[in-house]
Protein backbone atom coordinates (compact mmCIF):
# COMPACT_ATOMS: atom_id res chain seq x y z
CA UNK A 1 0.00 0.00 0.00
CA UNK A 2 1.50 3.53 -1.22
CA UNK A 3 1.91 5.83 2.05
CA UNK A 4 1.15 9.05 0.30
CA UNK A 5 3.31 12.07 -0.48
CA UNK A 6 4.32 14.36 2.04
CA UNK A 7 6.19 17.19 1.76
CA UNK A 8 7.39 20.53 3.79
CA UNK A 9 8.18 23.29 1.47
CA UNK A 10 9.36 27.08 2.43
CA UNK A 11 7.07 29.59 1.07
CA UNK A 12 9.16 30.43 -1.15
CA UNK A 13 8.76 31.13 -5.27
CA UNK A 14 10.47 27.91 -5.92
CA UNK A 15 7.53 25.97 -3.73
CA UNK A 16 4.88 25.66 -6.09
CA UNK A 17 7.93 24.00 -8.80
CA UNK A 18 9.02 21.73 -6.29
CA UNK A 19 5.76 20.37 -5.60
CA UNK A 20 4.71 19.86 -8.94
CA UNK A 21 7.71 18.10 -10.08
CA UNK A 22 7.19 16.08 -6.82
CA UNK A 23 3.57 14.96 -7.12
CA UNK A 24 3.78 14.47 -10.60
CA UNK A 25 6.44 11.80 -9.51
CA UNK A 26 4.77 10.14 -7.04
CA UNK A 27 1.32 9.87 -9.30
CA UNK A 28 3.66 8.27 -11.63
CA UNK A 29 4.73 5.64 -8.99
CA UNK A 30 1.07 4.94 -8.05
CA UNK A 31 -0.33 4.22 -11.58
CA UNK A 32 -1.16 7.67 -12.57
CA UNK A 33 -0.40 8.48 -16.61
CA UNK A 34 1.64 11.84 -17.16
CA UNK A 35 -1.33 13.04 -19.34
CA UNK A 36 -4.15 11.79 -16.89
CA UNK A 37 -2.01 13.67 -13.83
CA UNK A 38 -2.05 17.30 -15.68
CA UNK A 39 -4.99 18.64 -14.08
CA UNK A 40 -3.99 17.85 -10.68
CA UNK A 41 -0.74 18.82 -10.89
CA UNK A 42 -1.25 22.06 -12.13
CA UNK A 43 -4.14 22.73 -9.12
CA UNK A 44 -1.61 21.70 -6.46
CA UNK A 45 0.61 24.04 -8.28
CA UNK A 46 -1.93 26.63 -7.73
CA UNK A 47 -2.64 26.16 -4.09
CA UNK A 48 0.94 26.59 -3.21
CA UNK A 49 1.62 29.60 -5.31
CA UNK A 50 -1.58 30.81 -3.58
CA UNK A 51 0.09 29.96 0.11
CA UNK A 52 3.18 31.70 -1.27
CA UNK A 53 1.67 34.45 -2.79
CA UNK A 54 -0.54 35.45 -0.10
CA UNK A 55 -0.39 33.84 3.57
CA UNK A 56 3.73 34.72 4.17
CA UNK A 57 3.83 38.21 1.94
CA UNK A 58 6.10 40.59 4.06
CA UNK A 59 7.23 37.82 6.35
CA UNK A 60 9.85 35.81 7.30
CA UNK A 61 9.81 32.41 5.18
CA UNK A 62 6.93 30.32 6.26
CA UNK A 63 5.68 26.88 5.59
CA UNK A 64 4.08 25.13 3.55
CA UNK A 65 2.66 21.37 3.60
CA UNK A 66 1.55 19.47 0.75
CA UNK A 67 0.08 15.76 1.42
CA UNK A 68 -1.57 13.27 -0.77
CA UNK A 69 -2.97 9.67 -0.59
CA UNK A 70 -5.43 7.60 -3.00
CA UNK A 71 -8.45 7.63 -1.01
CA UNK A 72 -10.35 4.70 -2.63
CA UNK A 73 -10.49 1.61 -4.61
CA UNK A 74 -11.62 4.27 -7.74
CA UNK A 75 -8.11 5.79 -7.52
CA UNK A 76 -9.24 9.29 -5.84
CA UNK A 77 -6.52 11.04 -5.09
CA UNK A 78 -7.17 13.82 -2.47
CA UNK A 79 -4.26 16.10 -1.91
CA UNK A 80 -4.23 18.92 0.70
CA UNK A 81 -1.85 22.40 1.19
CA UNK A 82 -1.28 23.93 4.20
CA UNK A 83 -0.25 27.07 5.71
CA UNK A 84 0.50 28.90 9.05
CA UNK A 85 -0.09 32.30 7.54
CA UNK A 86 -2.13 35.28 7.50
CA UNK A 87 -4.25 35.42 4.35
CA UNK A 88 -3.42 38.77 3.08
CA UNK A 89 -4.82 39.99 -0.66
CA UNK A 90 -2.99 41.92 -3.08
CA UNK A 91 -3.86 45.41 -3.18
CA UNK A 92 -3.99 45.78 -6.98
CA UNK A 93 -5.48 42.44 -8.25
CA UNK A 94 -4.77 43.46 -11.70
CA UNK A 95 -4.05 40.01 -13.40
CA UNK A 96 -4.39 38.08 -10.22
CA UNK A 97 -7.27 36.49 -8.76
CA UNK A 98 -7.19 33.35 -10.69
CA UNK A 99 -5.78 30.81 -9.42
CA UNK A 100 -8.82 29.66 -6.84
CA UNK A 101 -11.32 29.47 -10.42
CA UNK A 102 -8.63 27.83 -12.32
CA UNK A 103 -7.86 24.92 -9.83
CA UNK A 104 -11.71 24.66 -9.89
CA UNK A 105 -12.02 24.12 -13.21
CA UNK A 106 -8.90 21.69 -13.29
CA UNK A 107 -10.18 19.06 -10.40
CA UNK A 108 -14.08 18.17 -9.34
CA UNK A 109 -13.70 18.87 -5.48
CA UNK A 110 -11.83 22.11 -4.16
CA UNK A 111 -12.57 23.33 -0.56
CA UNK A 112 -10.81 25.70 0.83
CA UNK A 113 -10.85 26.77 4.31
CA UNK A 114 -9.11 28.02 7.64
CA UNK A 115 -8.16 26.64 10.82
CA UNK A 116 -6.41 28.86 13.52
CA UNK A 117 -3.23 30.73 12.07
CA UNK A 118 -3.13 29.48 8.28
CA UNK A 119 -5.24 28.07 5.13
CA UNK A 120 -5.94 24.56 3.85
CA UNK A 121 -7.22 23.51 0.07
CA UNK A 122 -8.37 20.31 -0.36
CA UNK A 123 -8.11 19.34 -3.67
CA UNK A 124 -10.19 15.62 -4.76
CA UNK A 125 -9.54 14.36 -7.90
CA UNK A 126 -11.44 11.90 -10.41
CA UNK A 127 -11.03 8.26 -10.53
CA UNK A 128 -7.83 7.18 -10.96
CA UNK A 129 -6.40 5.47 -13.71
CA UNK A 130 -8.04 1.32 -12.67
CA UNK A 131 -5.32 -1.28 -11.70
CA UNK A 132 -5.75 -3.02 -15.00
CA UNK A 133 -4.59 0.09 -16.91
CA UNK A 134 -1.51 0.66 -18.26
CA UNK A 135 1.12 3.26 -16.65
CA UNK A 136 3.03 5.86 -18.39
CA UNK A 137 6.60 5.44 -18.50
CA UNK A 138 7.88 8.66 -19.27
CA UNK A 139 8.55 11.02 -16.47
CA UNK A 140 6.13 13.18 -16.01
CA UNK A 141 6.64 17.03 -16.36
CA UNK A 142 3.95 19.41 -16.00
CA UNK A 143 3.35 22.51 -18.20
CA UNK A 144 5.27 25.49 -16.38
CA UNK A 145 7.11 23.26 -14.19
CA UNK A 146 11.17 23.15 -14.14
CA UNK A 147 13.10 20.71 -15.19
């Protein structure tokens, strides 16, 4: 039985990167195909940059937490980000205020919420790739994410 990913990040710009390349790996390793993965990756993605962006701006480095475990026999993968900051919004939006809409439209279950100092986003996918289906075998890189 796979024991999830877990991972402690700094809030840093480098965070969201990290992560993707990281749970883009471990879907990989737990029957997930690169092109099946995309959409979860790149809302995990989100939800850090969103921790970085906002909960830690004008702070010292903070933390953030990423964890994720299949669920379920239908290959659910729920993944959840963490942080111990102080939501704080940009004073200009301008071309921000995307990412919570776009992680929406990339998974079927996003809840967001707060518990004492800091934010959590759960993020649910779809089924899962079945145990009968083939894996992908090339390593997985996600749009936007460095090599």
């Amino acid at each position: 039985m796979d024991s999830g990913l877990k991972l402690v990040l700094d809030a840093r710009s480098d965070a969201p990167d990290i992560a993707a390349r990281a749970l883009a790996r471990w879907l990989c390793t737990v029957g997930w195909p690169a092109e099946d993965a995309q959409d979860l990756v790149f809302a995990a993605r989100e939800a850090v940059c969103n921790s970085v962006d906002h909960a830690y701006r004008g702070e010292a480095v903070g933390r953030v937490d990423v964890d994720a475990v299949v669920r379920d026999e239908a290959g659910v993968v729920e993944l959840t980000v963490v942080d111990q900051g102080q939501w704080r919004r940009w004073g200009d939006v301008g071309r921000r205020g995307y990412g919570i809409p776009l992680m929406r439209a990339a998974v079927p279950d996003v809840v967001i919420g707060t518990a004492g100092p800091g934010t959590w986003v759960r993020l649910r996918s779809g089924p899962g790739p079945t145990s009968g289906s083939p894996s992908s075998t090339s390593s997985p890189n996600p749009a936007g994410a460095a090599s």
